[in-house]
Protein backbone atom coordinates (compact mmCIF):
# COMPACT_ATOMS: atom_id res chain seq x y z
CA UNK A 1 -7.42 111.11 130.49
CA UNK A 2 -9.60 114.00 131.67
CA UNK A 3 -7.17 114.96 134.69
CA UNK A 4 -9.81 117.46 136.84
CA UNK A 5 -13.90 117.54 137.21
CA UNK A 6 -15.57 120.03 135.95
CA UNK A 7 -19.07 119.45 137.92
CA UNK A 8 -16.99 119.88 141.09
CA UNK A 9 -15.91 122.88 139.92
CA UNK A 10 -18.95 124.50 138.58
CA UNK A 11 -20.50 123.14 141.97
CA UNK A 12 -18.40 125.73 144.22
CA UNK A 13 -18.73 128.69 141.77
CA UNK A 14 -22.58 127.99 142.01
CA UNK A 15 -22.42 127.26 145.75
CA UNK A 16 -20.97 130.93 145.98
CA UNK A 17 -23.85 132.77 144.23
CA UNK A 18 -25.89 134.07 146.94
CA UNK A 19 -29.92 132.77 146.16
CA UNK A 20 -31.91 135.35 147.46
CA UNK A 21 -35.51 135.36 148.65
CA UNK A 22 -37.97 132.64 148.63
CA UNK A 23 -41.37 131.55 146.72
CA UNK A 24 -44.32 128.95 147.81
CA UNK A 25 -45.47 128.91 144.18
CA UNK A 26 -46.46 125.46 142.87
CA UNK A 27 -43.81 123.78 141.23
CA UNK A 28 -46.73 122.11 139.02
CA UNK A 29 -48.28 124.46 136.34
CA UNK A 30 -51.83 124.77 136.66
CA UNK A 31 -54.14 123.50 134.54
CA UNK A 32 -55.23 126.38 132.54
CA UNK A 33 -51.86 127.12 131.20
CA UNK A 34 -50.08 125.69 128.39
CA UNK A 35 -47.75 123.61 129.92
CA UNK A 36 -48.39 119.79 128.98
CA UNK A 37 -47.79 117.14 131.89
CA UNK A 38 -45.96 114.24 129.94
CA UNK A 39 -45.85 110.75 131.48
CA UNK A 40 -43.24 107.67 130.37
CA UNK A 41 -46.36 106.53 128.27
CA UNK A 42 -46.77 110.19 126.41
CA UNK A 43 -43.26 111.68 126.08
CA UNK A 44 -41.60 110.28 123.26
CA UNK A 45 -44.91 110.65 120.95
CA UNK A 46 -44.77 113.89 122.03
CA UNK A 47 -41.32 114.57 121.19
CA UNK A 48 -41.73 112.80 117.96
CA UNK A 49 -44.87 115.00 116.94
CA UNK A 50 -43.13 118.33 117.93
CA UNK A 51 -40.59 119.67 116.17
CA UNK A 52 -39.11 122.18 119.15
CA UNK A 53 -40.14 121.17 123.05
CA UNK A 54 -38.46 122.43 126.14
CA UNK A 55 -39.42 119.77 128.77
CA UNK A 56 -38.35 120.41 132.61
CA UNK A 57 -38.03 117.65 134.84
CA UNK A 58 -39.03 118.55 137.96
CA UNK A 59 -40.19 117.33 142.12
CA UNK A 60 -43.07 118.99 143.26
CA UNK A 61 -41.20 119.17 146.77
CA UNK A 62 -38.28 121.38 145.23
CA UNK A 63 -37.62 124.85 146.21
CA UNK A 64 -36.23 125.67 143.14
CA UNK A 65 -39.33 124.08 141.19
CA UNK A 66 -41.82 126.24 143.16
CA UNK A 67 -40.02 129.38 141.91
CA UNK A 68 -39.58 128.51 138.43
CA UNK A 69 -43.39 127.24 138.29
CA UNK A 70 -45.37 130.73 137.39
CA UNK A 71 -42.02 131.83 135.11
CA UNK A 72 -42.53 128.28 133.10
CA UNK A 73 -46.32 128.30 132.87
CA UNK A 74 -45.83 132.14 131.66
CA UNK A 75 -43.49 131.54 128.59
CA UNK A 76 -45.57 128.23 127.82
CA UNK A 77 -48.39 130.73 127.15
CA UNK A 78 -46.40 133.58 125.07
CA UNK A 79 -45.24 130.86 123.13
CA UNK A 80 -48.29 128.87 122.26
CA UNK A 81 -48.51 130.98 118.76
CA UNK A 82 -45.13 130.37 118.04
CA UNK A 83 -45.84 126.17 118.20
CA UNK A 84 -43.29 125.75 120.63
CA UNK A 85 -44.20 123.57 123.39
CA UNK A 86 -43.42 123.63 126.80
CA UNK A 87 -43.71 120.17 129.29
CA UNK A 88 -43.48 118.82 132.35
CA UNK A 89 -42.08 115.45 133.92
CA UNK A 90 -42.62 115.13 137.72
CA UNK A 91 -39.43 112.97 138.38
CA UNK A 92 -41.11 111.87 141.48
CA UNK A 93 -43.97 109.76 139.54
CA UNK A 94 -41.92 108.97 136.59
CA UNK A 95 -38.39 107.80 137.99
CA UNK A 96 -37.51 105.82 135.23
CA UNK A 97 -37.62 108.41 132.45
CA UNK A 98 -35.79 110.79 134.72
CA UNK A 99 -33.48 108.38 135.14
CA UNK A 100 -33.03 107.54 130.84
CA UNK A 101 -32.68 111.33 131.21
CA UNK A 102 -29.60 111.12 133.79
CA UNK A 103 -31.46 113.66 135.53
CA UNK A 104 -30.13 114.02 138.71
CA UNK A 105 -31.42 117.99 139.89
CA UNK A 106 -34.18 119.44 140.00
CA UNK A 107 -35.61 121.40 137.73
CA UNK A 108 -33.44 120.07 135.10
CA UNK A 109 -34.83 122.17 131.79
CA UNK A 110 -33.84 120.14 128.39
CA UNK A 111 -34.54 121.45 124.37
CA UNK A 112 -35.61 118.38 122.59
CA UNK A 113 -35.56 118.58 118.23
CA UNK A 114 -37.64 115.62 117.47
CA UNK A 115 -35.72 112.59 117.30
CA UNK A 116 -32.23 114.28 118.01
CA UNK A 117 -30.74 113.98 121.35
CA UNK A 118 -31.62 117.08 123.79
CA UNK A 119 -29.38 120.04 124.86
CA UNK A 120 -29.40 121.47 128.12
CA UNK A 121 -31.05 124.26 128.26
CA UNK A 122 -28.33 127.34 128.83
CA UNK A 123 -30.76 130.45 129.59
CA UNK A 124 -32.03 132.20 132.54
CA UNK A 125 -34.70 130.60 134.16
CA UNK A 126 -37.42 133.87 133.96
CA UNK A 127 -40.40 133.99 131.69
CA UNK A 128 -38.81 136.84 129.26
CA UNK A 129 -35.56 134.80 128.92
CA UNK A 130 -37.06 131.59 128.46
CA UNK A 131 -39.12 133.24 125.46
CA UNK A 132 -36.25 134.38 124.43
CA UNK A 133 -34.36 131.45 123.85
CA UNK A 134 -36.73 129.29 122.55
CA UNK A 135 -37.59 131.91 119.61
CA UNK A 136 -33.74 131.66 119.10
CA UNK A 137 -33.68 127.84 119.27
CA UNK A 138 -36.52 127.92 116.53
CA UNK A 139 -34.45 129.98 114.01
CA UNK A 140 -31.55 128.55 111.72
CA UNK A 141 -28.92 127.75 113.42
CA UNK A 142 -27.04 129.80 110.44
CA UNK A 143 -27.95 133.03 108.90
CA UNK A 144 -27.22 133.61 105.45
CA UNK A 145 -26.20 136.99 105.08
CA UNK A 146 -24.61 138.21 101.33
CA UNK A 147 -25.49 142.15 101.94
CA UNK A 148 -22.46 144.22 102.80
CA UNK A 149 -25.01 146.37 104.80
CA UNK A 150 -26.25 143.40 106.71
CA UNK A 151 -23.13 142.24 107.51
CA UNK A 152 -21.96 145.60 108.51
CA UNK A 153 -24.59 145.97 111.11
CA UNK A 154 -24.48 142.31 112.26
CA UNK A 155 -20.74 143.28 113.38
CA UNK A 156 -22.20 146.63 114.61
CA UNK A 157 -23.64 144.72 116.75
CA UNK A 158 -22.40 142.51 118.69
CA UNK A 159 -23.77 140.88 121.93
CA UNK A 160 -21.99 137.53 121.66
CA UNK A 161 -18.72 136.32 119.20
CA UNK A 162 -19.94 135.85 116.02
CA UNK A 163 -18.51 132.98 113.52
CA UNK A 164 -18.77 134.04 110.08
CA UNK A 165 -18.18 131.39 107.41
CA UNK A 166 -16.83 132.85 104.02
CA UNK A 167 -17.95 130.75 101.13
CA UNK A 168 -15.65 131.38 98.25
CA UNK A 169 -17.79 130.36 94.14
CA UNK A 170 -15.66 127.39 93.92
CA UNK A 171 -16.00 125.67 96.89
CA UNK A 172 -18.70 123.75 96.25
CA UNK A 173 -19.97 124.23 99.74
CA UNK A 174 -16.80 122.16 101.36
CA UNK A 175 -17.15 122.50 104.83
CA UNK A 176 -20.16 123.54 104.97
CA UNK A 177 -22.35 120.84 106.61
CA UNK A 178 -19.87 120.87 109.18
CA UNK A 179 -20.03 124.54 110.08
CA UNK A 180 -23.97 123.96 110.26
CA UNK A 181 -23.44 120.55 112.83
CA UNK A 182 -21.55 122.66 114.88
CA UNK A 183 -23.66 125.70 114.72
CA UNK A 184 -26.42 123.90 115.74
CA UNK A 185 -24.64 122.25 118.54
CA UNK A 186 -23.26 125.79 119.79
CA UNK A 187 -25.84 127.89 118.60
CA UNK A 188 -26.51 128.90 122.07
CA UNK A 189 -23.56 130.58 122.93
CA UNK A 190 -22.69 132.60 119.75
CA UNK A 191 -24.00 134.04 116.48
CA UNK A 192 -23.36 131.90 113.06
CA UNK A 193 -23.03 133.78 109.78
CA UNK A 194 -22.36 132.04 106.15
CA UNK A 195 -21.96 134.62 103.03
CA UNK A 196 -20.70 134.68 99.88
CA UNK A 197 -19.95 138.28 99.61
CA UNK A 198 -17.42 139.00 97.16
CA UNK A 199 -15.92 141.58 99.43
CA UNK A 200 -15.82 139.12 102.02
CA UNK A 201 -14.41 136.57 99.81
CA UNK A 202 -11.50 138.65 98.36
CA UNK A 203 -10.67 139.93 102.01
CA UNK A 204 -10.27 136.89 104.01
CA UNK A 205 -10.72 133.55 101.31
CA UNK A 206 -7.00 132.49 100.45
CA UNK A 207 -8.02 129.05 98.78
CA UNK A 208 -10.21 129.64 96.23
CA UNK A 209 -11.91 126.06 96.97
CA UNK A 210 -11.73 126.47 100.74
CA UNK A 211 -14.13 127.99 103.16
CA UNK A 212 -12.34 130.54 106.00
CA UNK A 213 -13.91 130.55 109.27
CA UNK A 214 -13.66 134.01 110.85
CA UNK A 215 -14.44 134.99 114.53
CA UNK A 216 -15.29 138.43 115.54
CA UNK A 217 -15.57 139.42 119.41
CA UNK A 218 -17.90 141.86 121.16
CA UNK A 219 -15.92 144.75 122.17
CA UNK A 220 -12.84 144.36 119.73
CA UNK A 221 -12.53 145.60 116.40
CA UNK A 222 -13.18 143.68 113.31
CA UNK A 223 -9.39 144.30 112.62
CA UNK A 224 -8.22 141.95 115.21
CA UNK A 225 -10.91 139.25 114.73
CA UNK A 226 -9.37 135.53 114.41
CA UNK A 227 -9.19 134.04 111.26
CA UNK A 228 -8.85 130.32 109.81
CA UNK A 229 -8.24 129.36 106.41
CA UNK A 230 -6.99 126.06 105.87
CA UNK A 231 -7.52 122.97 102.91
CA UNK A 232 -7.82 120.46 105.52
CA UNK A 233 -10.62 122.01 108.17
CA UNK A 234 -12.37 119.34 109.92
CA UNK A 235 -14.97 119.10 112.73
CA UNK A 236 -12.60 118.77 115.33
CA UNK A 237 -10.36 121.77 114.27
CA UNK A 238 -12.91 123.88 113.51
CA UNK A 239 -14.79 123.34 116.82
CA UNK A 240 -11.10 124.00 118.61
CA UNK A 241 -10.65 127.44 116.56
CA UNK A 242 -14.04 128.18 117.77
CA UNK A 243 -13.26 127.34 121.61
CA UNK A 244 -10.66 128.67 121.69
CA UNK A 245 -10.74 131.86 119.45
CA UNK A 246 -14.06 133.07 120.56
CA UNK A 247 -12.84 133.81 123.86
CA UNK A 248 -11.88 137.71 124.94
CA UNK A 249 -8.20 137.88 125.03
CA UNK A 250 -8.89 139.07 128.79
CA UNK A 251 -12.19 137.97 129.64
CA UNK A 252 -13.93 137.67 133.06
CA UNK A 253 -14.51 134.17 134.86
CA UNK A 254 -18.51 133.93 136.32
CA UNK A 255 -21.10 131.38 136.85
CA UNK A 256 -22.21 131.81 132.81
CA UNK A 257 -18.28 131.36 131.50
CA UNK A 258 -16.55 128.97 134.06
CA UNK A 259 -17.75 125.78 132.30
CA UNK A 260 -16.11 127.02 128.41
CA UNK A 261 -12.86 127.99 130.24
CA UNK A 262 -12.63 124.67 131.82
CA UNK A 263 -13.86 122.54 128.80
CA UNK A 264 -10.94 124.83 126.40
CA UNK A 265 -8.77 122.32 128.45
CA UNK A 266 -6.09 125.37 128.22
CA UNK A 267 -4.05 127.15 131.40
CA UNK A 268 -6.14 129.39 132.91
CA UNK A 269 -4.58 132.53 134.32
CA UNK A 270 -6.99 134.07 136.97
CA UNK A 271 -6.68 137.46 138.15
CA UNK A 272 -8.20 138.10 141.27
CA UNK A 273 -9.80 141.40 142.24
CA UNK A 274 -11.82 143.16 144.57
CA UNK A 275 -12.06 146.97 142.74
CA UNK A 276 -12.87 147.19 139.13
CA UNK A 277 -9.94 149.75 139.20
CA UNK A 278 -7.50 146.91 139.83
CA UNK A 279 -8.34 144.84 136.85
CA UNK A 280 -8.38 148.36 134.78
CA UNK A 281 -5.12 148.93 136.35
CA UNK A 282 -3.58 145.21 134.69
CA UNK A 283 -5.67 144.87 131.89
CA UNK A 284 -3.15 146.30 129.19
CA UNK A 285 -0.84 144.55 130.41
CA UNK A 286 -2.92 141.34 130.74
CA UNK A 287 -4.35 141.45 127.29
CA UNK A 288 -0.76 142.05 125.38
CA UNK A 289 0.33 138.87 127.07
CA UNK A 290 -3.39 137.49 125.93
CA UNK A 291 -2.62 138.05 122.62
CA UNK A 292 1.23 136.73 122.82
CA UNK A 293 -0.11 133.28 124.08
CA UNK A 294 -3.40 133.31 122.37
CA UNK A 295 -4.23 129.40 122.03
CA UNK A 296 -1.86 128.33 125.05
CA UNK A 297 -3.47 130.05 127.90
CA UNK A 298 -6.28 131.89 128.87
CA UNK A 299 -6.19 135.27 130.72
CA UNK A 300 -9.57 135.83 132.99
CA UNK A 301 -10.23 138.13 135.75
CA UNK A 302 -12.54 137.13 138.40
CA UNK A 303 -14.24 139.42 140.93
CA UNK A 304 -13.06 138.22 144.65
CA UNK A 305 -16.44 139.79 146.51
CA UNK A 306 -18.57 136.96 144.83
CA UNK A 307 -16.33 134.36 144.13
CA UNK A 308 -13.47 135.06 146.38
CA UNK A 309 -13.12 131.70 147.79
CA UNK A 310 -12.48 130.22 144.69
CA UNK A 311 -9.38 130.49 145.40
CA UNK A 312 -8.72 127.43 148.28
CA UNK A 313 -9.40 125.73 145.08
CA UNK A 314 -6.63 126.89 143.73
CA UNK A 315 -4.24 126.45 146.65
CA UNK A 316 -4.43 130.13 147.26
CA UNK A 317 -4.71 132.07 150.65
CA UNK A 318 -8.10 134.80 150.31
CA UNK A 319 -6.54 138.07 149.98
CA UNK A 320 -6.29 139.87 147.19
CA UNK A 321 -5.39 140.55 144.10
CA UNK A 322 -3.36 137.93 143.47
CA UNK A 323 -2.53 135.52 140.59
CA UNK A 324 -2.77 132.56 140.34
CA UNK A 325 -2.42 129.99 136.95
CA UNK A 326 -4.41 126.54 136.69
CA UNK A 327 -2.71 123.74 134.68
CA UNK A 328 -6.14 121.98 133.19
CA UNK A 329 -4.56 119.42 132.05
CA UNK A 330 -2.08 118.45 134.91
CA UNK A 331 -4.55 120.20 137.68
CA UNK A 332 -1.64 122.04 138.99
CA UNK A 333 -1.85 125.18 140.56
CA UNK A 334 0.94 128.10 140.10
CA UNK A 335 0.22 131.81 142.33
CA UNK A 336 2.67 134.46 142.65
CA UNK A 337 3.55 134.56 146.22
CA UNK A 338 1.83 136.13 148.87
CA UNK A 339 4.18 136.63 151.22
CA UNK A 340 3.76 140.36 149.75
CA UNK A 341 1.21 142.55 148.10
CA UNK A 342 1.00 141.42 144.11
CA UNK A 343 3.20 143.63 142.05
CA UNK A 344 1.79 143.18 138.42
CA UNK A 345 4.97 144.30 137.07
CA UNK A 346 5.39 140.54 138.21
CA UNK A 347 2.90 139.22 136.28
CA UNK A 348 4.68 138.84 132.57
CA UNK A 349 7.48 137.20 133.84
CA UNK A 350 5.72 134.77 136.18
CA UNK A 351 3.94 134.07 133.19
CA UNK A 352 6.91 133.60 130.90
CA UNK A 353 8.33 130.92 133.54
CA UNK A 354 5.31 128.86 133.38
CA UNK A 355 5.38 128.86 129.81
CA UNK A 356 9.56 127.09 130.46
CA UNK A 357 8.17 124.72 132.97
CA UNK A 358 10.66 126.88 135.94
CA UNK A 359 7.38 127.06 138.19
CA UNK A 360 6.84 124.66 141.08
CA UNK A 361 3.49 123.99 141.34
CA UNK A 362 1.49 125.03 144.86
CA UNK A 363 0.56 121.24 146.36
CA UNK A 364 -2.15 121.09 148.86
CA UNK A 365 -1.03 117.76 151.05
CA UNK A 366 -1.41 116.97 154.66
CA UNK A 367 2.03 116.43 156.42
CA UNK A 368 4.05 113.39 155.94
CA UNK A 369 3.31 111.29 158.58
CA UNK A 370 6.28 110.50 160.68
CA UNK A 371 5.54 106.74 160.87
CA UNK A 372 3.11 104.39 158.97
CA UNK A 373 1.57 102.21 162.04
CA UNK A 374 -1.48 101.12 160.96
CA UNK A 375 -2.04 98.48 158.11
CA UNK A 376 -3.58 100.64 155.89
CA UNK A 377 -1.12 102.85 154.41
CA UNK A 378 -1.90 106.70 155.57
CA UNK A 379 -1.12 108.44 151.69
CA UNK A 380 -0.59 112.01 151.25
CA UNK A 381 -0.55 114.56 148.52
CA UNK A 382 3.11 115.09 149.01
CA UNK A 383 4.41 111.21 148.58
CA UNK A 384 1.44 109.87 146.17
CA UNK A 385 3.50 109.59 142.78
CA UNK A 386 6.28 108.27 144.80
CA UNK A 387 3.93 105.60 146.29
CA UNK A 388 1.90 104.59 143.89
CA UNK A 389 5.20 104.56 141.46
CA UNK A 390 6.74 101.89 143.30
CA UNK A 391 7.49 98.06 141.91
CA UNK A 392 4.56 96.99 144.41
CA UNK A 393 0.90 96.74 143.78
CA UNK A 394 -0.28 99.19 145.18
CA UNK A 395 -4.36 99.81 145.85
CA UNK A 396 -5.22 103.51 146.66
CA UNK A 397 -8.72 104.33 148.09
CA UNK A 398 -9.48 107.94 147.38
CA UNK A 399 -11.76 109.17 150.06
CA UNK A 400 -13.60 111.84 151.78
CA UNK A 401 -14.30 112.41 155.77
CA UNK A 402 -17.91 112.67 154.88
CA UNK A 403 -18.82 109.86 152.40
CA UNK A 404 -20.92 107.65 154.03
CA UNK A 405 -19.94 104.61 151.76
CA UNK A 406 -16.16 104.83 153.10
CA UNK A 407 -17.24 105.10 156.41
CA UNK A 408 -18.84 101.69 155.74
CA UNK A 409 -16.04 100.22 154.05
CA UNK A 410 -13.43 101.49 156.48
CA UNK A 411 -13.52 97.99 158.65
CA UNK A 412 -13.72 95.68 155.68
CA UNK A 413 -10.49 97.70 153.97
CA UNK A 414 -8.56 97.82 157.03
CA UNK A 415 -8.65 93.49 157.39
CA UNK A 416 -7.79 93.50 153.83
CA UNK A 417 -4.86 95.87 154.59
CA UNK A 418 -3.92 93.49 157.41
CA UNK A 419 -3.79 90.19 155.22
CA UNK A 420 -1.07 91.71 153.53
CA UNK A 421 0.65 94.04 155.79
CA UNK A 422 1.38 91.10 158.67
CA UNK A 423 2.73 88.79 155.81
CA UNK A 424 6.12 89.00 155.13
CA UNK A 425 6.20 88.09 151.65
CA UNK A 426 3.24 89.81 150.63
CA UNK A 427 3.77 92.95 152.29
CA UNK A 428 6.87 93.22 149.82
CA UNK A 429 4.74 93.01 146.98
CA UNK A 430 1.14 94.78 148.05
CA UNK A 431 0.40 97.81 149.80
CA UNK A 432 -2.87 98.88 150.60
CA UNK A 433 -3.13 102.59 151.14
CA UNK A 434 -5.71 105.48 151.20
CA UNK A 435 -5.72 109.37 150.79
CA UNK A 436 -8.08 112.15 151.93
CA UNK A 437 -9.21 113.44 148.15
CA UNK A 438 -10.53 116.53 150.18
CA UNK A 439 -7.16 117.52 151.70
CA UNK A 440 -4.71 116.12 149.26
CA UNK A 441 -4.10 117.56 145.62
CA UNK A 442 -3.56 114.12 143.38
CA UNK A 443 -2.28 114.99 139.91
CA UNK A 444 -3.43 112.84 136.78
CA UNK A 445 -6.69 111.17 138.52
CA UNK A 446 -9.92 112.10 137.77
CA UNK A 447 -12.24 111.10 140.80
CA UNK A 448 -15.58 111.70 140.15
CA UNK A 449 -16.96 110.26 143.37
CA UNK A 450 -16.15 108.93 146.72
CA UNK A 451 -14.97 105.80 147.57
CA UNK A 452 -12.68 105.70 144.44
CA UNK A 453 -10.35 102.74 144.68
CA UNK A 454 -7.56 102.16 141.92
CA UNK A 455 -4.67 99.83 141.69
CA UNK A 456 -1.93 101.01 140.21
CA UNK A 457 0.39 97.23 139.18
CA UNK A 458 4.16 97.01 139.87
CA UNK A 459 4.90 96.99 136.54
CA UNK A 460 3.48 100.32 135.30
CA UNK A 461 0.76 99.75 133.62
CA UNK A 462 -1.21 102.22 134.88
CA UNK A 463 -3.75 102.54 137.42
CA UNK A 464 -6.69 99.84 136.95
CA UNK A 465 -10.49 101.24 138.81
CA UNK A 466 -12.07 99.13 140.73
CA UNK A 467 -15.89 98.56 140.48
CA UNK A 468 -16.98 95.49 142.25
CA UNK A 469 -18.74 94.61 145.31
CA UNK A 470 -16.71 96.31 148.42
CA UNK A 471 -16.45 92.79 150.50
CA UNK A 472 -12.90 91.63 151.52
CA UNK A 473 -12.91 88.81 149.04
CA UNK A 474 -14.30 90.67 146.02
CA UNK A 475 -11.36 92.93 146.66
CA UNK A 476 -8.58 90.40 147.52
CA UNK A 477 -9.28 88.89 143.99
CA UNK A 478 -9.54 91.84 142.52
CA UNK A 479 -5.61 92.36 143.85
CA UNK A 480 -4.68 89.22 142.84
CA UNK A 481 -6.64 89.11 138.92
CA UNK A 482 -4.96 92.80 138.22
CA UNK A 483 -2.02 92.53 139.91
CA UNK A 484 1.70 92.05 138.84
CA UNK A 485 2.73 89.50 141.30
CA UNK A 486 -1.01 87.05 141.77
CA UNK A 487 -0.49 87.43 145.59
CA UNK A 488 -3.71 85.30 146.51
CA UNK A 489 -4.39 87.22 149.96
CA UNK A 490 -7.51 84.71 150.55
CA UNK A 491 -5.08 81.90 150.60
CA UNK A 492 -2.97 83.83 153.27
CA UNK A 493 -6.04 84.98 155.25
CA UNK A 494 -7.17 81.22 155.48
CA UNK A 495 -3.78 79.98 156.37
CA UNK A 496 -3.32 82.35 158.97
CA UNK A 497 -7.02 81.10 160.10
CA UNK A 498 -6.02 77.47 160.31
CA UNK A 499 -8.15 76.99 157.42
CA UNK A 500 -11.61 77.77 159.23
CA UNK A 501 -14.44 79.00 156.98
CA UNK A 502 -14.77 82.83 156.89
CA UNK A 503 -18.04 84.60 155.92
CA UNK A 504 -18.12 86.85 153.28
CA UNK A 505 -17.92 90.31 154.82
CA UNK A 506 -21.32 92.54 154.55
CA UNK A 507 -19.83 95.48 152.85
CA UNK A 508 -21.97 94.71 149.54
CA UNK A 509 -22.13 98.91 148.36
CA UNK A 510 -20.66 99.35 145.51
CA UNK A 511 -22.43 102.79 144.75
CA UNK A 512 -20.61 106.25 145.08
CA UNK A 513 -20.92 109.83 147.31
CA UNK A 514 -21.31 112.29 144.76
CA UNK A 515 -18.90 115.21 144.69
């Protein structure tokens, strides 16, 4: 189970860039440039017929459109001679291939190969870099490279990691349509290399029938590059090596790297700073303990002027340096205290602890409330396992004070909470409860919008999501269907009623607030 959200995540890092000036360009290209306007009844022709296309989806309305407008038609034009096309969908005439698209911001700017399915487009969004990257995207994804020379100045250098594949005679080219899937899947964030060099071959090649995957660094010498020779490579532990290996050993956390840290599903270890001369100061230190736990954690340092409050997120106060270490996995958070200045001489032995499980982790959680009067149950981040661990049935809403959709289903889950909490029998077996997702850390749950409503069954099944109609009796059977113990609370609610018909409650949304 994917225990975090990245797009949250990614969200506040971008939210703390600072945007800076303003343009009334037209979002629309004009006319005389080479951008092509693509409609539901043109685009996938168009794809079909071109082998490389970048195509942004845009609304003329959009700030962030305008800007990009002149930058867009520019490239379109450079690279007219290099038949690479450049198109554009106006999302607000054309919902419904926006929406195939899961387009969901504007401009959204995807690289479409014919038939294959798109990659987001990972550049900058100015004329230069745009041209740029599409020249790249219309190279092979591999270079072939069997000159010592060549290879010599391709690790000369270096600009991004570079994964060179070392072919040995006899290998018959094992592995090798897998190192070309995944270079042409990653292509935009490093260099791929395949040679046959026999220097190469009797440096690094072990088994004579096996490729080895080697992955230089910028900065770093070739001596200390990460190698991987193994008879039994496949896609998925190649692509790990790669995540994981390509990496600095102390690298630097920013708008351009957060989403790779996050996605290497490792620890991250953040260190905070305000002066370069404080992450000069640690980074010996930092990168011998890189290199001790290379593959377990990752060791970042992150730059508190522009992304300082980063660390609420992780359950940090805003003063700095400080450390802090995010469990990916678990989303738990472990700082070093900051009841003092950070001592770094701290640092290795912090680090050691979390590595024996001795850390407690730091858990944001409103107080325990000192009594439960109200039907629904008021959860916190302190007492969730314990709750939601019990041998009840127990149906968590996971909320936020802003979401307009629990504000609507507030009255309709508060009779529902009633049914059960004025019953004596059934408020032994259900408890209906909700938690403030903003203010509460919840460990193992992945909410990905607001309301979510699980129910986690007496008998430890596991948590089951809910995604039917929010009306009392959609919800009441949903309690009853999923369940341990059946309890039918429409049969209690109409005995309690004398029996008299009830109408359906009007709380039909079933749709989600975005994070």
């Amino acid at each position: 189970m994917k225990l975090f959200n990245v797009s949250i995540l990614t969200s506040v890092l971008a939210m703390m860039a600072v945007v800076k000036g303003d343009a009334e360009e037209a979002a629309i290209a004009s006319p005389d440039s080479a951008v092509v306007k693509l409609t539901a009844e043109s685009f996938e022709s168009f794809i079909k017929e071109n082998p490389l296309v970048l195509a942004e989806f845009f609304a003329p309305w959009c700030g962030h459109c305008k800007r990009l407008g002149p930058e867009f038609s520019a490239a379109a034009d450079k690279l007219v001679e290099k038949d690479i096309k450049l198109a554009q969908i106006d999302c607000t005439r054309e919902r419904d291939l926006c929406a195939d698209y899961g387009i969901r911001g504007y401009p959204t700017l995807k690289v479409f190969r014919g038939n294959n399915s798109p990659s987001d487009y990972q550049g900058q969004r100015e004329q230069d870099a745009i041209v740029s990257y599409m020249i790249k995207q219309a190279l092979p994804p591999v270079s072939l490279l069997e000159d010592t020379a060549d290879l010599l100045d391709a690790l000369a250098d270096l600009s991004e990691p570079m994964i060179l594949q070392v072919l040995p005679p006899d290998s018959k080219s094992s592995g090798n349509e897998t190192f070309h899937l995944l270079a042409n899947r990653l292509r935009d964030n490093f260099r791929f290399v395949s040679t046959s060099n026999p220097e190469y071959v009797e440096k690094y090649v072990k088994e004579k029938s096996t490729p080895t995957y080697i992955v230089f660094r910028p900065g770093e010498k070739t001596e200390d590059a990460s190698v991987l020779s193994n008879k039994t490579i496949d896609e998925e532990g190649l692509q790990s090596f790669i995540s994981v290996e390509t990496k600095p050993l102390f690298g630097e956390v920013t708008g351009a790297t957060f989403q790779a840290y996050m996605e290497s599903k490792l620890p991250l270890a953040y260190f905070f700073y305000e002066e370069e001369a404080q992450k000069a100061a640690v980074a010996d230190e930092i990168t011998k303990l890189a290199k001790k736990y290379r593959g377990e954690i990752n060791f970042a340092g992150l730059e508190a002027k522009k992304y300082g409050m980063h660390a609420k997120n992780l359950n940090m106060q805003e003063k700095f340096p400080l450390f802090v270490i995010h469990d990916l996995q678990k989303d738990l958070k472990y700082g070093i205290s900051q009841d003092k200045d950070l001592e770094f001489s701290e640092i290795p032995k912090f680090v050691e602890n979390f590595k024996k499980g001795k850390l407690e982790p730091i858990v944001k959680s409103e107080p325990i409330p000192e009594t439960q009067e109200e039907a629904v149950y008021h959860l916190v981040g302190y007492e969730h396992d314990k709750i939601v661990n019990q041998k009840k049935d127990v149906l968590v809403e996971y909320y936020a004070p802003w979401c307009g959709h629990c504000k609507r289903l507030a009255p309709t889950y508060e009779e529902l909470a009633a049914i059960y909490k004025n019953d004596t029998a059934a408020s032994a077996k259900v408890v209906i409860a909700k938690i403030d997702h903003t203010a509460n850390d919840v460990s193992g749950v992945e909410i990905t919008g607001y309301p979510t409503i699980l129910l986690y069954p007496a008998d430890g099944s596991g948590p089951v999501s809910y995604e039917g109609q929010r009306t009392l009796e959609s919800l009441a059977s949903f309690i009853q269907e999923k369940g341990t113990f059946g309890v039918d609370g429409l049969a209690i609610r109409d005995a309690t009623s004398d029996g008299a018909d009830k109408p359906e409650s009007d709380t039909k949304d079933s749709t989600h607030d975005e994070l």
